[in-house]
C-alpha atoms as a PDB file:
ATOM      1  CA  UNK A   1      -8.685 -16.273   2.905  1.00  0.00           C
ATOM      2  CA  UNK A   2     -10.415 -14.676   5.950  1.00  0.00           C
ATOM      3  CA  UNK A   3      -8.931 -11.718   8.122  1.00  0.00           C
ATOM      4  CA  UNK A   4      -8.986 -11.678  11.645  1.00  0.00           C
ATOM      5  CA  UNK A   5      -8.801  -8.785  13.891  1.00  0.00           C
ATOM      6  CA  UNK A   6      -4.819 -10.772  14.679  1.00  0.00           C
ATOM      7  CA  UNK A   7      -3.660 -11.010  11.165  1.00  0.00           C
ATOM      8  CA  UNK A   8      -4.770  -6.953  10.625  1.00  0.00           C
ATOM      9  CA  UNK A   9      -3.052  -5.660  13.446  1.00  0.00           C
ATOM     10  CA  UNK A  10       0.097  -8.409  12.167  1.00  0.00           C
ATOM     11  CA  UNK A  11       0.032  -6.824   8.796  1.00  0.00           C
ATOM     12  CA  UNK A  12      -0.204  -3.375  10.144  1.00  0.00           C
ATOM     13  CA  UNK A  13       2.335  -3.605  12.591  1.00  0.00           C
ATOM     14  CA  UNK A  14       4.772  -5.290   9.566  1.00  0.00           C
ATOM     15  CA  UNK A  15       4.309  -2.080   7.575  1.00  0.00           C
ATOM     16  CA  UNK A  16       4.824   0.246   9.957  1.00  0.00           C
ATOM     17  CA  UNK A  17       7.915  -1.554  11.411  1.00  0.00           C
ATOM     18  CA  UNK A  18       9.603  -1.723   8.190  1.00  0.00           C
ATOM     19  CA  UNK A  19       8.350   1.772   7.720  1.00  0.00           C
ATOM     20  CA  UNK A  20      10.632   2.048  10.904  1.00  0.00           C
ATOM     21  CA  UNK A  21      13.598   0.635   9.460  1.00  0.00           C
ATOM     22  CA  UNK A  22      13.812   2.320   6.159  1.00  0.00           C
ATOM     23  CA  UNK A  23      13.461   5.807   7.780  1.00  0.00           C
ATOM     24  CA  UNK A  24      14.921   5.507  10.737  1.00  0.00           C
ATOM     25  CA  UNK A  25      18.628   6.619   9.514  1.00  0.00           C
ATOM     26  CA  UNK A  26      17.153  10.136   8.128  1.00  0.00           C
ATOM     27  CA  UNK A  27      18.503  12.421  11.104  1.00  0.00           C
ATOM     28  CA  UNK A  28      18.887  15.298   8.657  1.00  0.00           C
ATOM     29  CA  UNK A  29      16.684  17.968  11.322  1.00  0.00           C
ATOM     30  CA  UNK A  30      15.841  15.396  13.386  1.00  0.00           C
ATOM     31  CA  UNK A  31      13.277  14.224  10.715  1.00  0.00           C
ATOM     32  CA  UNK A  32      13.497  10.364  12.257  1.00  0.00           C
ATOM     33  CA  UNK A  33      12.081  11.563  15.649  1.00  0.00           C
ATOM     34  CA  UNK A  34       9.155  12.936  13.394  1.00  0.00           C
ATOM     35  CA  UNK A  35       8.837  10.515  10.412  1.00  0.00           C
ATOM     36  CA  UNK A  36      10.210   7.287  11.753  1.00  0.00           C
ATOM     37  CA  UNK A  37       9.771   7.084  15.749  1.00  0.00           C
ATOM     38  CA  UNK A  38       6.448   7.497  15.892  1.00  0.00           C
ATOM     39  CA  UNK A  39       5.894   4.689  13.290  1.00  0.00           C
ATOM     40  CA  UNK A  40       8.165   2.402  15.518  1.00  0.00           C
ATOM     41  CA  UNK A  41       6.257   3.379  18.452  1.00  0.00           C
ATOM     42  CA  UNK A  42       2.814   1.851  17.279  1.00  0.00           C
ATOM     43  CA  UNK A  43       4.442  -0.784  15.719  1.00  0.00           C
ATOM     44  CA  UNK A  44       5.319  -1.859  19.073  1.00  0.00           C
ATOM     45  CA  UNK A  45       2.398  -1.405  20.737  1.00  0.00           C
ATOM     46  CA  UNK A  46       0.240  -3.067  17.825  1.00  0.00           C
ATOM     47  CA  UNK A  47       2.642  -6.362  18.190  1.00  0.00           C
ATOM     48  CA  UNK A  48       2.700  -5.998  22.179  1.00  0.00           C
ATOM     49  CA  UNK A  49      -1.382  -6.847  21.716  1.00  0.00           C
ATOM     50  CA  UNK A  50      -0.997  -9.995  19.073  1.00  0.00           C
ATOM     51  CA  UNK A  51       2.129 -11.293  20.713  1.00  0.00           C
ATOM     52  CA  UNK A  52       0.248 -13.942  22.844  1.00  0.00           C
ATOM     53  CA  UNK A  53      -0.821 -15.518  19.185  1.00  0.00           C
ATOM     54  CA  UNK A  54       2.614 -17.447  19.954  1.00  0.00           C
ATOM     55  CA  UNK A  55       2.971 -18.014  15.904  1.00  0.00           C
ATOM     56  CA  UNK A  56       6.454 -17.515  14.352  1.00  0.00           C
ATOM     57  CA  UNK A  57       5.409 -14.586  12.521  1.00  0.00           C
ATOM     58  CA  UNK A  58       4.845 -12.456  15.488  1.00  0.00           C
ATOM     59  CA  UNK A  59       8.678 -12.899  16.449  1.00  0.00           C
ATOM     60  CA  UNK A  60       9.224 -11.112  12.943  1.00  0.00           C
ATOM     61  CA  UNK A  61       8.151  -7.938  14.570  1.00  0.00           C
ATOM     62  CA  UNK A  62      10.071  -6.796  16.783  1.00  0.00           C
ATOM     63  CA  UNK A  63      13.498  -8.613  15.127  1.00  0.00           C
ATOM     64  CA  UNK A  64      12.648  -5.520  12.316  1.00  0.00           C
ATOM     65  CA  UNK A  65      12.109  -3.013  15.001  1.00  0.00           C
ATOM     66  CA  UNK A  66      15.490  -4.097  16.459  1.00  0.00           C
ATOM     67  CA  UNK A  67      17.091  -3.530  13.464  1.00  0.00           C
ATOM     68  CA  UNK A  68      15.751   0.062  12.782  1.00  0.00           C
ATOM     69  CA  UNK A  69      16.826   0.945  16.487  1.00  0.00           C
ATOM     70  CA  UNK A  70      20.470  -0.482  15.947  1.00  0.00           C
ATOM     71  CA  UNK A  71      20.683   1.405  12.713  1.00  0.00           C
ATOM     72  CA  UNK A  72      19.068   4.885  13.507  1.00  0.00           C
ATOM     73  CA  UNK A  73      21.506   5.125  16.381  1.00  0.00           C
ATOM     74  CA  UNK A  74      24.315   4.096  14.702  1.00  0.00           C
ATOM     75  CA  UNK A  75      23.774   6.449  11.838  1.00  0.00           C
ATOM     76  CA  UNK A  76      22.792   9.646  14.573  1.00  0.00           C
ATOM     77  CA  UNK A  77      26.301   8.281  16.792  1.00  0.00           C
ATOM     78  CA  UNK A  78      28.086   9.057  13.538  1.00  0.00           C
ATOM     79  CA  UNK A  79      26.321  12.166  13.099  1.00  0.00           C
ATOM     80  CA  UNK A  80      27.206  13.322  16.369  1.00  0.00           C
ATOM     81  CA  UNK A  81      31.102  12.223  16.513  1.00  0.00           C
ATOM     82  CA  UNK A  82      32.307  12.884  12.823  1.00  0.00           C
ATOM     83  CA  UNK A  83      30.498  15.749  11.947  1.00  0.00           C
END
């Protein structure tokens, strides 16, 4: 199977936006704006350049960065009322 510049920046941008999702709830000193936004951040960017591919993986992307976002505010919105 042959690599592209596409599929490297796909596979990249999968990583880091699950990367996103897994360590987005850590809020214990603010690590997630250190550990886990940062990742999301490229993520985005590296799936804002492939997005014209138009395949159905590239909708993948940012469905996983949604998710992160929905849960690492969640989880910080309970931080910040109950505790």
């Amino acid at each position: 199977m042959k690599l592209n510049k596409n599929d490297i920046l796909f596979y990249i941008s999968l990583l880091l936006a699950v990367w996103f999702a897994w360590t987005g709830i850590i809020w214990t000193y603010n690590a997630a704006l250190f550990i886990s936004y940062p990742m999301g951040i490229i993520s985005f960017i590296l799936w804002r350049i492939i997005r014209n591919e138009n395949t159905k993986r590239t909708k993948l992307i940012p469905i996983i960065l949604t998710i992160g976002l929905i849960l690492s505010l969640s989880v910080l919105l309970y931080l910040l009322i109950w505790d």
